[in-house]
Protein backbone atom coordinates (compact mmCIF):
# COMPACT_ATOMS: atom_id res chain seq x y z
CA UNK A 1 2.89 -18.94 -10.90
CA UNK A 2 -0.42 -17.25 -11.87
CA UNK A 3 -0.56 -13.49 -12.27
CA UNK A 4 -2.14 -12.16 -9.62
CA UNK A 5 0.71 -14.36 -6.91
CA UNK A 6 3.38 -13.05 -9.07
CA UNK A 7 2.32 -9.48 -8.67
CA UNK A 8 2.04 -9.75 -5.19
CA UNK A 9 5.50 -11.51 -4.61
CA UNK A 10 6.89 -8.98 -6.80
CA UNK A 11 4.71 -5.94 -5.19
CA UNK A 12 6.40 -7.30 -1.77
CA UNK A 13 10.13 -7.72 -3.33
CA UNK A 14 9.69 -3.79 -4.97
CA UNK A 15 8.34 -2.63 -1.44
CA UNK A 16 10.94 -4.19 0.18
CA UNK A 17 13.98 -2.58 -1.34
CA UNK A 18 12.67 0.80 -0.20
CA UNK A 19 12.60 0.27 3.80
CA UNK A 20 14.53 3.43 5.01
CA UNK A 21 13.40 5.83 2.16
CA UNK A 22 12.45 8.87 4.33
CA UNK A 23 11.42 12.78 3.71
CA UNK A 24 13.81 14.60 3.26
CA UNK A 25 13.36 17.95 2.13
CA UNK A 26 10.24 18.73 4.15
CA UNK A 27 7.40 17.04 5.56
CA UNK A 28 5.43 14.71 3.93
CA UNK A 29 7.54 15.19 0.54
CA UNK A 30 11.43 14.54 -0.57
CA UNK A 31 13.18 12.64 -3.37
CA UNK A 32 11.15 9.61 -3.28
CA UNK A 33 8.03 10.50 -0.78
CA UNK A 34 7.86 13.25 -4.17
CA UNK A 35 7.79 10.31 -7.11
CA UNK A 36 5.09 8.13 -4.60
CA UNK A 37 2.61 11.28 -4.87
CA UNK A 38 2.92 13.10 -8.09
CA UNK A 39 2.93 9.56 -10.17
CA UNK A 40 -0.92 9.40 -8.29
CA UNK A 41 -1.83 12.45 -9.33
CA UNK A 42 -0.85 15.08 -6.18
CA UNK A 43 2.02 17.74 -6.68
CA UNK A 44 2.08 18.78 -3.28
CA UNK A 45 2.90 17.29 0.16
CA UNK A 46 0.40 15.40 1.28
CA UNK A 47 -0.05 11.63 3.48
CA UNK A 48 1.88 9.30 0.88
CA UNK A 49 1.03 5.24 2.41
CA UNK A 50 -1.51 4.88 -0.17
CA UNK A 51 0.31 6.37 -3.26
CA UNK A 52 3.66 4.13 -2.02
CA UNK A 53 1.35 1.11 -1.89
CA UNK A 54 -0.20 2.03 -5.35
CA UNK A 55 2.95 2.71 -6.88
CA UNK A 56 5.02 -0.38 -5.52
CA UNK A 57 1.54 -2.36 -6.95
CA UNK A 58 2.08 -0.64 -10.33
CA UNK A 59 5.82 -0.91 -10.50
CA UNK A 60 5.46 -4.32 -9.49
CA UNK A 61 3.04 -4.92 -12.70
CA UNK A 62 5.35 -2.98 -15.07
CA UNK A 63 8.19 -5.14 -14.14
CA UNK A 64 6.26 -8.33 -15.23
CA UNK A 65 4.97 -6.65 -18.29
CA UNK A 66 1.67 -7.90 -16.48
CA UNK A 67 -2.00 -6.11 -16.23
CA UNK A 68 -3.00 -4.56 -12.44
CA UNK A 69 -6.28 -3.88 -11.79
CA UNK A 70 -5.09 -1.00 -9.00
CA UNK A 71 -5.91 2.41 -8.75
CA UNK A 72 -3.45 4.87 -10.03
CA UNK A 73 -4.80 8.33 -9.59
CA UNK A 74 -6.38 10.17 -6.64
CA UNK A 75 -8.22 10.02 -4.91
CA UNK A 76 -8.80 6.22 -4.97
CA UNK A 77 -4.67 5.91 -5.00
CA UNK A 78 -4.50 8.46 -2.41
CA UNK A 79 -7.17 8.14 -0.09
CA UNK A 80 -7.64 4.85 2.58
CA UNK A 81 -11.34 5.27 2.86
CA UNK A 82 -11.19 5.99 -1.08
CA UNK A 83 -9.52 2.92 -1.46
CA UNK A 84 -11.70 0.75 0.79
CA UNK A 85 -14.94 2.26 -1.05
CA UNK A 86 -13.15 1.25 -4.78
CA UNK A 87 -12.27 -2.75 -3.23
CA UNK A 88 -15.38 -2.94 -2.12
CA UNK A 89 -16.98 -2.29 -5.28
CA UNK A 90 -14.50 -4.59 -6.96
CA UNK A 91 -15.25 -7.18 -4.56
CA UNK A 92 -11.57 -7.41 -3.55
CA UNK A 93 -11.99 -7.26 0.33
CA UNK A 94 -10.48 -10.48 1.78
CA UNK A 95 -11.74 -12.14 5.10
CA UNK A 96 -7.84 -12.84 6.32
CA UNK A 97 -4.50 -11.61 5.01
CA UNK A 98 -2.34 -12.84 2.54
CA UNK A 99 1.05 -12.18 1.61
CA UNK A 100 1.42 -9.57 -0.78
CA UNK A 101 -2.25 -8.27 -0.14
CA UNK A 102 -2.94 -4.68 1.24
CA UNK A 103 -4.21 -3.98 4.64
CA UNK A 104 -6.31 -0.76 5.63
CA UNK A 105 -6.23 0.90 9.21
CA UNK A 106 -9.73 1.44 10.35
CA UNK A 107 -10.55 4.91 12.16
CA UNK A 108 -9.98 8.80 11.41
CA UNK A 109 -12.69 10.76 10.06
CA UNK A 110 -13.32 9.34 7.15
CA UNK A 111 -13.35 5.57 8.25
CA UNK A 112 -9.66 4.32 7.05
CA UNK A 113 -6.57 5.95 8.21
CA UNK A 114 -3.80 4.55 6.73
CA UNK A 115 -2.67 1.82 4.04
CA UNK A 116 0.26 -0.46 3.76
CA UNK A 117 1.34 -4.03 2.29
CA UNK A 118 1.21 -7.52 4.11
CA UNK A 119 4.59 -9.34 4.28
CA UNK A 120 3.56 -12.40 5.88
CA UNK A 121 1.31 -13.58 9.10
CA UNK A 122 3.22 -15.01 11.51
CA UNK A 123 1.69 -17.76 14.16
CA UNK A 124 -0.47 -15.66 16.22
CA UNK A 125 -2.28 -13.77 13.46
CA UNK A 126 -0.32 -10.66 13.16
CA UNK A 127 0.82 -9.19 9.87
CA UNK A 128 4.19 -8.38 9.31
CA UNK A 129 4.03 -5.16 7.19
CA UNK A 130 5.58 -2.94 4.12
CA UNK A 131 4.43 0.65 4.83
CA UNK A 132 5.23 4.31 4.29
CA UNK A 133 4.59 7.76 5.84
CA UNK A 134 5.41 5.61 9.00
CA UNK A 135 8.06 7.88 11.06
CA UNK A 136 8.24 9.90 8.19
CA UNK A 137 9.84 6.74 6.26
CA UNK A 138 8.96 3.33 4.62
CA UNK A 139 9.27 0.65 7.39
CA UNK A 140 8.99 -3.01 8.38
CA UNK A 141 6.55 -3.46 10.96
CA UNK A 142 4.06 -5.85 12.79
CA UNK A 143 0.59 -5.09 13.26
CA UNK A 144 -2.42 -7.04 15.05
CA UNK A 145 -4.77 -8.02 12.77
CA UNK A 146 -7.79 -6.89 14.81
CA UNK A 147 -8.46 -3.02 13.01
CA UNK A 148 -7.63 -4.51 9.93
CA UNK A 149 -8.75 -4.42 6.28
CA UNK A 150 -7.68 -6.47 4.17
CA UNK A 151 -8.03 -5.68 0.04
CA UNK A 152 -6.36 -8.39 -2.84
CA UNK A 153 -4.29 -7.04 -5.65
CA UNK A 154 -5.65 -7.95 -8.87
């Protein structure tokens, strides 16, 4: 399995194992929500999907004792529109999902409002999803793939 697959199986497996990891001391911040935000660079609470993404990504690299090519720090780790402005300078954007590859919402005022992993596509097109800051937790979820970004982990 080359590098890049194995980092996104294993981003996916990490991700995985931390559905139902919620705040829980205060909003936007807890035991977990807390690691997510100060390992990219933010000691406060603040929107976590993209530092959960960027730390699962890392982790995920770490455990394979393999190379990412990811953003750790803010604000590319932090920020969706950040993020989207970094892949497309690394010519990373992807025309259609993959599994293990990370999606961007568009919209807010800054052009991306939120980040999270692809699972899988299922038959129609939609993307099964890995994501935090979702109901204040990491979930599974489905999303259309209309709105979409879509950015490879290298």
């Amino acid at each position: 399995m080359n590098a890049p697959a194995s980092i996104r199986l294993k981003t996916i497996e990490l991700a995985g194992q931390s559905v139902g990891v919620r705040e829980d001391t205060r909003p936007n911040w807890g035991r977990w929500v807390s690691i997510y935000l100060t390992t990219a660079g933010i000691a406060f609470p603040a929107p976590w999907c993209a530092a959960f993404v960027a730390y699962k990504i890392h982790q995920a690299g770490e455990r394979l004792g393999v190379p990412v090519r990811w953003p750790r720090k803010m604000p590319w780790a932090t920020s969706s529109s950040m993020l989207y402005l970094w892949a497309r300078r690394e010519g990373l954007l992807l025309d259609r999902p993959i599994p293990g590859c990370v999606f961007l919402v568009r919209g807010g005022p800054t052009g991306y409002r939120h980040t999270g992993l692809v699972h899988s596509v299922d038959g129609n097109g939609d993307v099964l999803t890995i994501e935090g800051n979702i109901r204040d937790s990491v979930i599974r979820g489905r999303r259309r793939n209309s709105g979409l970004v879509f950015i490879r982990i290298a």
